[in-house]
Protein backbone atom coordinates (compact mmCIF):
# COMPACT_ATOMS: atom_id res chain seq x y z
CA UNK A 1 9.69 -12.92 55.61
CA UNK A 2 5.61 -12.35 55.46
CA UNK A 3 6.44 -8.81 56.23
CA UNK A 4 8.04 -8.54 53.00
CA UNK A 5 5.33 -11.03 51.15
CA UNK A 6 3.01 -8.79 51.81
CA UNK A 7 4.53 -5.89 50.98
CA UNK A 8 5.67 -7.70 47.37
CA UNK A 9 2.68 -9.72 46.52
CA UNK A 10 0.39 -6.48 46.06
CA UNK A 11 2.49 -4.75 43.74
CA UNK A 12 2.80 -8.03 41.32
CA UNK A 13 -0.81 -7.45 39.98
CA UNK A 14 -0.30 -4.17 39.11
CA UNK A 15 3.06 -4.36 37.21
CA UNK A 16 2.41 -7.27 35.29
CA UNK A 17 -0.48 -5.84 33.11
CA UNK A 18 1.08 -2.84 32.90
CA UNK A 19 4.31 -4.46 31.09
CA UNK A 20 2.09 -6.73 29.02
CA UNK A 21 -0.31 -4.19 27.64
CA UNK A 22 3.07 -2.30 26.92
CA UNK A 23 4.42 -5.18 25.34
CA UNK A 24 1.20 -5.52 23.16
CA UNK A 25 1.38 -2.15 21.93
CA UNK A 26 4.73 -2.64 21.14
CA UNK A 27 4.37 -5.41 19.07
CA UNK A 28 1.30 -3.94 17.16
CA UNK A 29 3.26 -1.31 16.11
CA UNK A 30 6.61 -3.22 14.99
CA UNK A 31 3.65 -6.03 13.64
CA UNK A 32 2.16 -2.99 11.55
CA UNK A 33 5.50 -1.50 10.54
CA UNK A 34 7.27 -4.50 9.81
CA UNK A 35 3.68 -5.75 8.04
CA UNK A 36 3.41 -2.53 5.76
CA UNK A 37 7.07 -1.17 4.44
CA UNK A 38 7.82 -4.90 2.43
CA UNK A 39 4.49 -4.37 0.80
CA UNK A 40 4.75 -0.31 0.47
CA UNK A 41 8.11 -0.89 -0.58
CA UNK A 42 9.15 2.53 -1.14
CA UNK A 43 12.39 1.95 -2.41
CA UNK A 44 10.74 0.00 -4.89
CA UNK A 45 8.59 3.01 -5.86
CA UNK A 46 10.72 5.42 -5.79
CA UNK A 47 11.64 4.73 -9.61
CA UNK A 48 7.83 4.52 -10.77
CA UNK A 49 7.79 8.05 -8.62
CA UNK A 50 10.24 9.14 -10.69
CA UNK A 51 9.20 7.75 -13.74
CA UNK A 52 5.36 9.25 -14.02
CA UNK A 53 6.60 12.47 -12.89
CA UNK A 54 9.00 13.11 -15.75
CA UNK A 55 9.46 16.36 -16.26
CA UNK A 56 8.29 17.51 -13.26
CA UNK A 57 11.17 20.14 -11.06
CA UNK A 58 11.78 19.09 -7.31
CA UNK A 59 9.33 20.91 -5.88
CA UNK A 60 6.15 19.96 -7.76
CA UNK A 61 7.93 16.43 -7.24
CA UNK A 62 8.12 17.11 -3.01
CA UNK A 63 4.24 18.19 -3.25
CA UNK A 64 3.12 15.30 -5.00
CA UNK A 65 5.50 12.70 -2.24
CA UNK A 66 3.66 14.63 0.23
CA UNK A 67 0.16 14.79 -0.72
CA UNK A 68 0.24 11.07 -1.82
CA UNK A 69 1.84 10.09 1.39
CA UNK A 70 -1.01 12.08 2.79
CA UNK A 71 -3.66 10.44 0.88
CA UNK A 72 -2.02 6.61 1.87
CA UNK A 73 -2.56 7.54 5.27
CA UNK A 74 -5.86 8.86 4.79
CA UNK A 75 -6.89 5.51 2.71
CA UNK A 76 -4.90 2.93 5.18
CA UNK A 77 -6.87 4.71 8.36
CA UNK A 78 -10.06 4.93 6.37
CA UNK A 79 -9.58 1.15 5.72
CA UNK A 80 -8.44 0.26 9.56
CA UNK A 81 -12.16 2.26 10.89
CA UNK A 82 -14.09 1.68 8.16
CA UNK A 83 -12.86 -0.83 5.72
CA UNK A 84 -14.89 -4.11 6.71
CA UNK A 85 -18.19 -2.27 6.92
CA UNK A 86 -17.39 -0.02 3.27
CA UNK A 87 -16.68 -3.51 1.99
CA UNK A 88 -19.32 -5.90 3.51
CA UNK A 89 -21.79 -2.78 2.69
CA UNK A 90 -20.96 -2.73 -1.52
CA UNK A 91 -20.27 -6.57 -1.40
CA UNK A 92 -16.34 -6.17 -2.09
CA UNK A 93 -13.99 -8.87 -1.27
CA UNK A 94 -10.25 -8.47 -1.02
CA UNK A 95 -9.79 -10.62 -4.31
CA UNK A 96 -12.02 -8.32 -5.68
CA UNK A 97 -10.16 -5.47 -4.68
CA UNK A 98 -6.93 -7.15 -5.91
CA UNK A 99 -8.04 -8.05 -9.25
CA UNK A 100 -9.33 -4.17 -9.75
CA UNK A 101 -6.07 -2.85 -8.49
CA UNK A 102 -4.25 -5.10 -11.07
CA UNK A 103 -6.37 -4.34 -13.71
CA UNK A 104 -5.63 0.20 -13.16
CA UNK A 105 -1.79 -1.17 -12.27
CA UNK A 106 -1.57 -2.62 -16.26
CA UNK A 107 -3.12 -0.07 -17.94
CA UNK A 108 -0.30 2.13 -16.44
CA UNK A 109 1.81 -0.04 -16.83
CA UNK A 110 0.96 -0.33 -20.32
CA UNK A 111 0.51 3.72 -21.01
CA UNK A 112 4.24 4.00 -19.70
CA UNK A 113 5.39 1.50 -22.17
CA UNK A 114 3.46 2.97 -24.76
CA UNK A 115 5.09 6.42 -23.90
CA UNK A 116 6.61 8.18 -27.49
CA UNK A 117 9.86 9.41 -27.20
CA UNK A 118 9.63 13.84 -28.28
CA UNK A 119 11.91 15.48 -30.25
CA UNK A 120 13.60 17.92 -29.03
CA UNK A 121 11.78 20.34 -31.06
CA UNK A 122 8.52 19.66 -28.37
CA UNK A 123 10.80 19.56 -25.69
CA UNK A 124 9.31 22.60 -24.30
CA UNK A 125 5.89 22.13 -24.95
CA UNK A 126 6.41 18.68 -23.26
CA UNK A 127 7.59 20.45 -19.92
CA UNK A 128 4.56 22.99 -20.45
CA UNK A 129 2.20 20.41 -20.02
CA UNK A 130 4.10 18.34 -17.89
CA UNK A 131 3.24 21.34 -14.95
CA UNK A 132 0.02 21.18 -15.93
CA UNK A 133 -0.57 17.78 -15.98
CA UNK A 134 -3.13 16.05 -13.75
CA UNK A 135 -2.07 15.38 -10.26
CA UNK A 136 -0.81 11.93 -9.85
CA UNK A 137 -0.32 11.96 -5.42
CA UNK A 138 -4.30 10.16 -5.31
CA UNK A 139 -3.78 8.09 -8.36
CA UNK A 140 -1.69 5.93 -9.57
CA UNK A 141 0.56 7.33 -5.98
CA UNK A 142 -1.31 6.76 -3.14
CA UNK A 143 -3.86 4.37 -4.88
CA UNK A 144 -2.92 1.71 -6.34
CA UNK A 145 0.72 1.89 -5.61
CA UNK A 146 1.30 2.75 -1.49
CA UNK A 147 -2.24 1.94 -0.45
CA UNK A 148 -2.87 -0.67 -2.68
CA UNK A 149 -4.87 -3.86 -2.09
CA UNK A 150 -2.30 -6.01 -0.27
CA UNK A 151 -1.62 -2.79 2.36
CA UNK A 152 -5.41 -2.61 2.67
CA UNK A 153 -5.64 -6.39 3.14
CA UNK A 154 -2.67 -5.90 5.93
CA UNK A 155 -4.64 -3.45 7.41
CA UNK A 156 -7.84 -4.99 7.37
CA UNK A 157 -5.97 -7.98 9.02
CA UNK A 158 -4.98 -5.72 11.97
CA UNK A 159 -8.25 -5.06 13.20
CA UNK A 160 -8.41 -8.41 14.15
CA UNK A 161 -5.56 -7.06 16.58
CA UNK A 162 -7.00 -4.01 18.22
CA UNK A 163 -8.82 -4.61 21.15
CA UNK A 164 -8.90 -0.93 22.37
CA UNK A 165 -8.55 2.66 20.80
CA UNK A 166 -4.80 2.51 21.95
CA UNK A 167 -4.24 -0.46 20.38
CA UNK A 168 -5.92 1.38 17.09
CA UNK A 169 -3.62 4.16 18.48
CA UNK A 170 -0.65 1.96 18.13
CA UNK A 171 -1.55 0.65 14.54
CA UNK A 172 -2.09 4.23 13.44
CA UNK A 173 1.44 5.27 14.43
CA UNK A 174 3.02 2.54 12.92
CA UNK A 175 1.31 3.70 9.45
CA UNK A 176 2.47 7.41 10.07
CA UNK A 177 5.82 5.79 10.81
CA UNK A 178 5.58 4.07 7.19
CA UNK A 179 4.00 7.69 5.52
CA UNK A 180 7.23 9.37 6.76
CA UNK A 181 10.01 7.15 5.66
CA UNK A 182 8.29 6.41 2.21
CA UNK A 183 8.07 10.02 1.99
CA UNK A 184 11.59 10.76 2.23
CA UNK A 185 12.49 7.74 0.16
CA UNK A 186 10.37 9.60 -2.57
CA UNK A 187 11.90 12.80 -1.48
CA UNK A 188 15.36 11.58 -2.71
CA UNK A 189 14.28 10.13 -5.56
CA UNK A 190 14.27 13.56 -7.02
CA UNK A 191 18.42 13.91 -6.78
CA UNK A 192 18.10 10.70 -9.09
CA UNK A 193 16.96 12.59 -12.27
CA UNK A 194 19.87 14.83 -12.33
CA UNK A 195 22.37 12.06 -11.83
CA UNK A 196 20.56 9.80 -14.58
CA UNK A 197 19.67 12.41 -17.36
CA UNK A 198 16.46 12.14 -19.28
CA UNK A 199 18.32 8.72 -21.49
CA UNK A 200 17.90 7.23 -18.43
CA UNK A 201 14.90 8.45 -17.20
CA UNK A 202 13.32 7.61 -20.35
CA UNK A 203 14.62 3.25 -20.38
CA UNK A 204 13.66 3.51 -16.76
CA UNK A 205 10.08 4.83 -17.33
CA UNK A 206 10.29 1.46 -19.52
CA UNK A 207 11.55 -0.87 -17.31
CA UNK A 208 9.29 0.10 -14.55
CA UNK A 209 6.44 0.18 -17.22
CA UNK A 210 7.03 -3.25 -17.74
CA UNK A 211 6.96 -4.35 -14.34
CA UNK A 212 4.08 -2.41 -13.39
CA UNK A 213 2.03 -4.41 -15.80
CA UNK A 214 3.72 -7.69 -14.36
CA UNK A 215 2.54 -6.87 -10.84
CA UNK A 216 -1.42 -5.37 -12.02
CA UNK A 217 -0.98 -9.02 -14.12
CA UNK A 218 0.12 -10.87 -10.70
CA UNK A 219 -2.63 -8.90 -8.83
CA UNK A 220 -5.27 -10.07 -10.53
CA UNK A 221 -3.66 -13.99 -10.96
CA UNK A 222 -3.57 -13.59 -7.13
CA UNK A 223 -7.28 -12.30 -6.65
CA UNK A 224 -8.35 -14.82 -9.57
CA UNK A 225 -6.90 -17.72 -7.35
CA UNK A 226 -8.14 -16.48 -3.72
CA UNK A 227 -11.84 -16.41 -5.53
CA UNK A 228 -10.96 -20.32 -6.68
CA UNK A 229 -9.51 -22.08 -3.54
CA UNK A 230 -12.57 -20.28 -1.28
CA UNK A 231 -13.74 -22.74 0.73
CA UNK A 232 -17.36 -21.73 0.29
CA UNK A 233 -17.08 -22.16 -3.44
CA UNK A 234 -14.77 -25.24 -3.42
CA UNK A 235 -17.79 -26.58 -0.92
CA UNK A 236 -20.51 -25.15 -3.80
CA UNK A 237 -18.75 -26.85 -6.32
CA UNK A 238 -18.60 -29.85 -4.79
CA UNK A 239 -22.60 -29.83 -4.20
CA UNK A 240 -23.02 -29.00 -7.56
CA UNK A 241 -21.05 -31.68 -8.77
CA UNK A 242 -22.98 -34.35 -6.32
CA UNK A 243 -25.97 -33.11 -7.92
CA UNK A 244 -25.48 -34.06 -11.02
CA UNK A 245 -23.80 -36.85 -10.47
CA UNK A 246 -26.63 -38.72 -8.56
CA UNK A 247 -29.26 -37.21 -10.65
């Protein structure tokens, strides 16, 4: 019997880490995963996808999915290396960086409801310069709409997380992971335009319009109210207000 205790106890140390660093990398990547996609939501922007690149054929449509999934990537591992220092450096808060992504998110918003309806006289002038149009996979794609501020707050909220470069490792496959399956969300979202027709490509470039504007609006209501209910400022408020009341 203390034959086989010591033949058991000294392999206990050694497994135990082993399965809980495992573990740990495990859930940093389901944590970023599962942290990321509801605020990515590609499904969700797979419409607006479709919508600002009206008139665009598939395969100007698959470069721009690609290159902006490229680009989120890019921003979201930019933010997880570098974000708190970029940010602490220029003196940017996240509210701050909400409110300016809401304020670019309405006035798309509000240039796709202001969209004119062509004739079909300009139809082919329209598709002209829809080819040449300026590449949308940075902006409004990748920025504000995959990488926006609440993926770059989740982000930022995962270094808190990484103890170790494979823990970053971890973190940075789970974003990859995200990239790919937005990417071939947005990849089907060209089979939509045929089955819609440009009617309904048109009332959908409104409706998304619309509710593009509602979430810029609700961006900046959110980074408006983070900036009240600080603590620090509730706490300067307060002093002020004892000021001048016993002066």
């Amino acid at each position: 019997m203390s034959g086989d205790g010591l033949l058991a106890n000294p392999l206990e140390p050694r497994q135990l880490p082993v399965m809980s660093s495992v573990t740990h990398l495990w859930a940093i990547f389901l944590g970023t995963v599962i942290g990321l996609l509801p605020i990515i939501n590609p499904l969700a922007a797979a419409p607006t996808f479709l919508a600002i690149t009206e008139g665009d054929d598939d395969q100007r449509r698959r470069e721009q999915a690609r290159k902006g999934c490229v680009y989120m990537v890019v921003i979201l591992m930019s933010t997880l290396f570098g974000g708190t220092v970029i940010m602490n450096f220029f003196g940017i808060s996240v509210p701050g960086l909400r409110i300016a992504g809401g304020i670019l998110m309405t006035g798309i918003g509000m240039g796709m409801l202001a969209q004119q309806k062509i004739s079909p006289h300009d139809a082919l002038e329209e598709r002209e310069a829809a080819r040449r149009k300026m590449d949308i996979s940075f902006s409004p794609l990748a920025m504000p709409m995959l990488s926006g501020p609440g993926s770059i707050a989740v982000t930022l909220g995962f270094t808190s997380l990484a103890t170790g470069w494979i823990d970053y490792a971890a973190i940075i496959t789970g974003i990859i992971c995200v990239a790919l399956l937005t990417y071939l969300v947005l990849r089907l979202s060209g089979k939509m335009a045929g089955l819609i027709g440009p009617v309904g490509v048109n009332a959908m470039t409104k409706i998304m319009g619309f509710l593009i504007m509602c979430i810029g609006v609700q961006f900046v209501v959110n980074g408006v109210l983070s900036i009240a209910t600080d603590p620090e400022m509730l706490r300067n408020i307060k002093a002020v207000l004892t000021t001048g009341t016993s002066a």
